[in-house]
Protein backbone atom coordinates (compact mmCIF):
# COMPACT_ATOMS: atom_id res chain seq x y z
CA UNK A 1 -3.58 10.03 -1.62
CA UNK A 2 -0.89 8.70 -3.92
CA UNK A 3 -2.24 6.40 -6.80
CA UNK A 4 0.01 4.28 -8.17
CA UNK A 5 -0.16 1.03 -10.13
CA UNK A 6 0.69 -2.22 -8.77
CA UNK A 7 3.64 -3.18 -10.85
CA UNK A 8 5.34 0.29 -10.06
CA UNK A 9 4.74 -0.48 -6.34
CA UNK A 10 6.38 -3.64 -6.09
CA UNK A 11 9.49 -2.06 -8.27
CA UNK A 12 9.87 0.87 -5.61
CA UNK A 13 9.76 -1.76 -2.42
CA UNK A 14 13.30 -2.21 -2.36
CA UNK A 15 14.18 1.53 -2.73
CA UNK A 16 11.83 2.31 -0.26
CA UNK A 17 13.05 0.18 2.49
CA UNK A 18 16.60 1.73 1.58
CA UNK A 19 15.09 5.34 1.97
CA UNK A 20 13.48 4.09 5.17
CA UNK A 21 16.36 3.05 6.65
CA UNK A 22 18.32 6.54 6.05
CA UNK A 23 18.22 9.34 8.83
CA UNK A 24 15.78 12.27 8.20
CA UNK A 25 14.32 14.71 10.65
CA UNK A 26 11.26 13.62 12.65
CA UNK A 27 8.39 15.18 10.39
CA UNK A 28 10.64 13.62 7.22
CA UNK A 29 10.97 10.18 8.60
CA UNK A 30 7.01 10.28 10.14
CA UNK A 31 6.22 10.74 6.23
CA UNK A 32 8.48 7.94 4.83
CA UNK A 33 7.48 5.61 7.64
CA UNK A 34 3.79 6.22 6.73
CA UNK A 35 4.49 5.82 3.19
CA UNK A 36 5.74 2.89 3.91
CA UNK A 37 3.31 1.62 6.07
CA UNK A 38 1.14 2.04 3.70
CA UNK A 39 2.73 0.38 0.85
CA UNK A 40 3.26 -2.82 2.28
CA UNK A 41 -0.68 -2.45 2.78
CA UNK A 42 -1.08 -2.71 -0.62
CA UNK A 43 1.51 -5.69 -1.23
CA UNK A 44 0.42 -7.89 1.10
CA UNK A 45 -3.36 -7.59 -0.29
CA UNK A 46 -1.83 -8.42 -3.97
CA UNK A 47 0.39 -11.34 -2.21
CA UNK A 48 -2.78 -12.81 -0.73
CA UNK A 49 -4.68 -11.87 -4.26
CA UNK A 50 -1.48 -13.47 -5.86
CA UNK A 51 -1.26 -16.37 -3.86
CA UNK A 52 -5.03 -16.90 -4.45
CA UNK A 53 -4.72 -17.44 -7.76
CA UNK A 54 -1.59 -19.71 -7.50
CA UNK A 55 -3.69 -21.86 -5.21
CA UNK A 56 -6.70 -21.92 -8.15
CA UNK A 57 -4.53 -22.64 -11.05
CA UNK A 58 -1.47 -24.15 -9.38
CA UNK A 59 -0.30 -28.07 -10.18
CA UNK A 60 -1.63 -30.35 -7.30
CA UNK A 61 -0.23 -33.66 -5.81
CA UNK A 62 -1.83 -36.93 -5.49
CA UNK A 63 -2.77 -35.04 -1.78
CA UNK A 64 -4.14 -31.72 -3.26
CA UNK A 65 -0.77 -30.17 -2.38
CA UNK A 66 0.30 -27.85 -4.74
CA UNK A 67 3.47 -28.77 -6.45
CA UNK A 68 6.55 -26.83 -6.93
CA UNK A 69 9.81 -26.88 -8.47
CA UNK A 70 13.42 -27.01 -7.16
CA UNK A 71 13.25 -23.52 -6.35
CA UNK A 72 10.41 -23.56 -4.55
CA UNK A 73 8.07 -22.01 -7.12
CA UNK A 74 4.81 -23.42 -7.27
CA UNK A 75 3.65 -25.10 -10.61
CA UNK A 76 0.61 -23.83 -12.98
CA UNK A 77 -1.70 -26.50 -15.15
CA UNK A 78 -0.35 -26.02 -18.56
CA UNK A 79 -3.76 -25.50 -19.51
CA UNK A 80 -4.25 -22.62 -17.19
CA UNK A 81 -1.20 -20.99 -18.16
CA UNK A 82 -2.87 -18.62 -20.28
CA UNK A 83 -5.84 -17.75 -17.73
CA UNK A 84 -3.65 -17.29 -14.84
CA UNK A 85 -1.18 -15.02 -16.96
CA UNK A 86 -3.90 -13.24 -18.01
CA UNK A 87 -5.28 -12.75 -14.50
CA UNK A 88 -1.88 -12.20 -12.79
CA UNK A 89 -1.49 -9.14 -15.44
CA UNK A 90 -4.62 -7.83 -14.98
CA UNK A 91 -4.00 -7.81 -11.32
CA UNK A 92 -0.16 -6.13 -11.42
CA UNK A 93 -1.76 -3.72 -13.72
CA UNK A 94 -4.62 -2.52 -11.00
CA UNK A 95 -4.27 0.71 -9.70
CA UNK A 96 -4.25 1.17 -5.69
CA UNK A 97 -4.68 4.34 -3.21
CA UNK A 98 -1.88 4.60 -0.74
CA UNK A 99 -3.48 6.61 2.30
CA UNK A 100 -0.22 8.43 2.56
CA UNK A 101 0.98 12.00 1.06
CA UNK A 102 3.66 12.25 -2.13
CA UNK A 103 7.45 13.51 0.05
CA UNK A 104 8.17 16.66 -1.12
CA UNK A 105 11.99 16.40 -3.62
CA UNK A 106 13.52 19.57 -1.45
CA UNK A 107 13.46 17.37 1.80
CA UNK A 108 15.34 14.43 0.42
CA UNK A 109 17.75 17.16 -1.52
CA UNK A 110 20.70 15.76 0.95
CA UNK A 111 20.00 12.19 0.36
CA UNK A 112 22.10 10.18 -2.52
CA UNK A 113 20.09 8.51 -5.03
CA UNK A 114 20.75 6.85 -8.29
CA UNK A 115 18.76 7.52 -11.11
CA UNK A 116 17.54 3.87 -10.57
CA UNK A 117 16.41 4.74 -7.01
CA UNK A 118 14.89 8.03 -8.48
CA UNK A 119 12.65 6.43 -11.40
CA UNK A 120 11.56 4.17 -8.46
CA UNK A 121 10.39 6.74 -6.22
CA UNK A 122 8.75 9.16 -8.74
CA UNK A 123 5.39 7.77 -8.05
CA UNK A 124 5.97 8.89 -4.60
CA UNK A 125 7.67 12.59 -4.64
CA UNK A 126 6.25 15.70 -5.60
CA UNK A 127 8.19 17.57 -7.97
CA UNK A 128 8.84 21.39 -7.28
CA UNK A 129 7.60 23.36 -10.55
């Protein structure tokens, strides 16, 4: 089991679809793949959580649409700023078991990261002591 908080797994999804779309050897990529798997587990449940909350404190039309602006983002009550802020950090800040085990650093030795791609994927590799 990896725990991890939220906010750290949604800044590793982009560097772990990169890593899953690398070639490794079969028992390598069955790991990643499951990692992965699991992950987006975990983001889709905050997305839905996420989108919950949007849909509670979000800016409604005359039809009980919620409203958005021109980029598509939907709008919060400027009096529930503050409460959904508060809830939306609470929520990023949760911590969540990913049913999947930490990749081992000497299997991805032949793989190029940057030290970007590496801070991202600490949560998720286990460090040789």
């Amino acid at each position: 089991m990896i725990t991890i908080k939220i906010s750290d797994l949604l800044n590793s999804t982009d560097t772990l679809q990169k890593l899953a779309q690398k070639d490794f050897k079969a028992k390598l990529a069955w790991s990643i793949a499951r990692l992965l798997k699991e992950a987006e587990k975990e983001i889709q449940q905050f997305n839905e959580t996420r989108m919950t909350l949007i849909k509670k404190y979000g800016e409604k039309d005359d039809t009980g649409e919620l409203v958005t602006d021109e980029k598509g983002n939907c709008k919060i009550e400027n009096d529930c700023l503050e409460e959904f802020s508060n809830q939306l950090n609470e929520l990023i800040e949760t911590e969540v078991e990913i049913n999947a085990n930490k990749i081992r650093m000497e299997l991805l030795e032949e793989v190029d990261f940057t030290p970007a791609d590496m801070a991202a994927l600490e949560p998720f590799v286990e460090m040789e002591e």
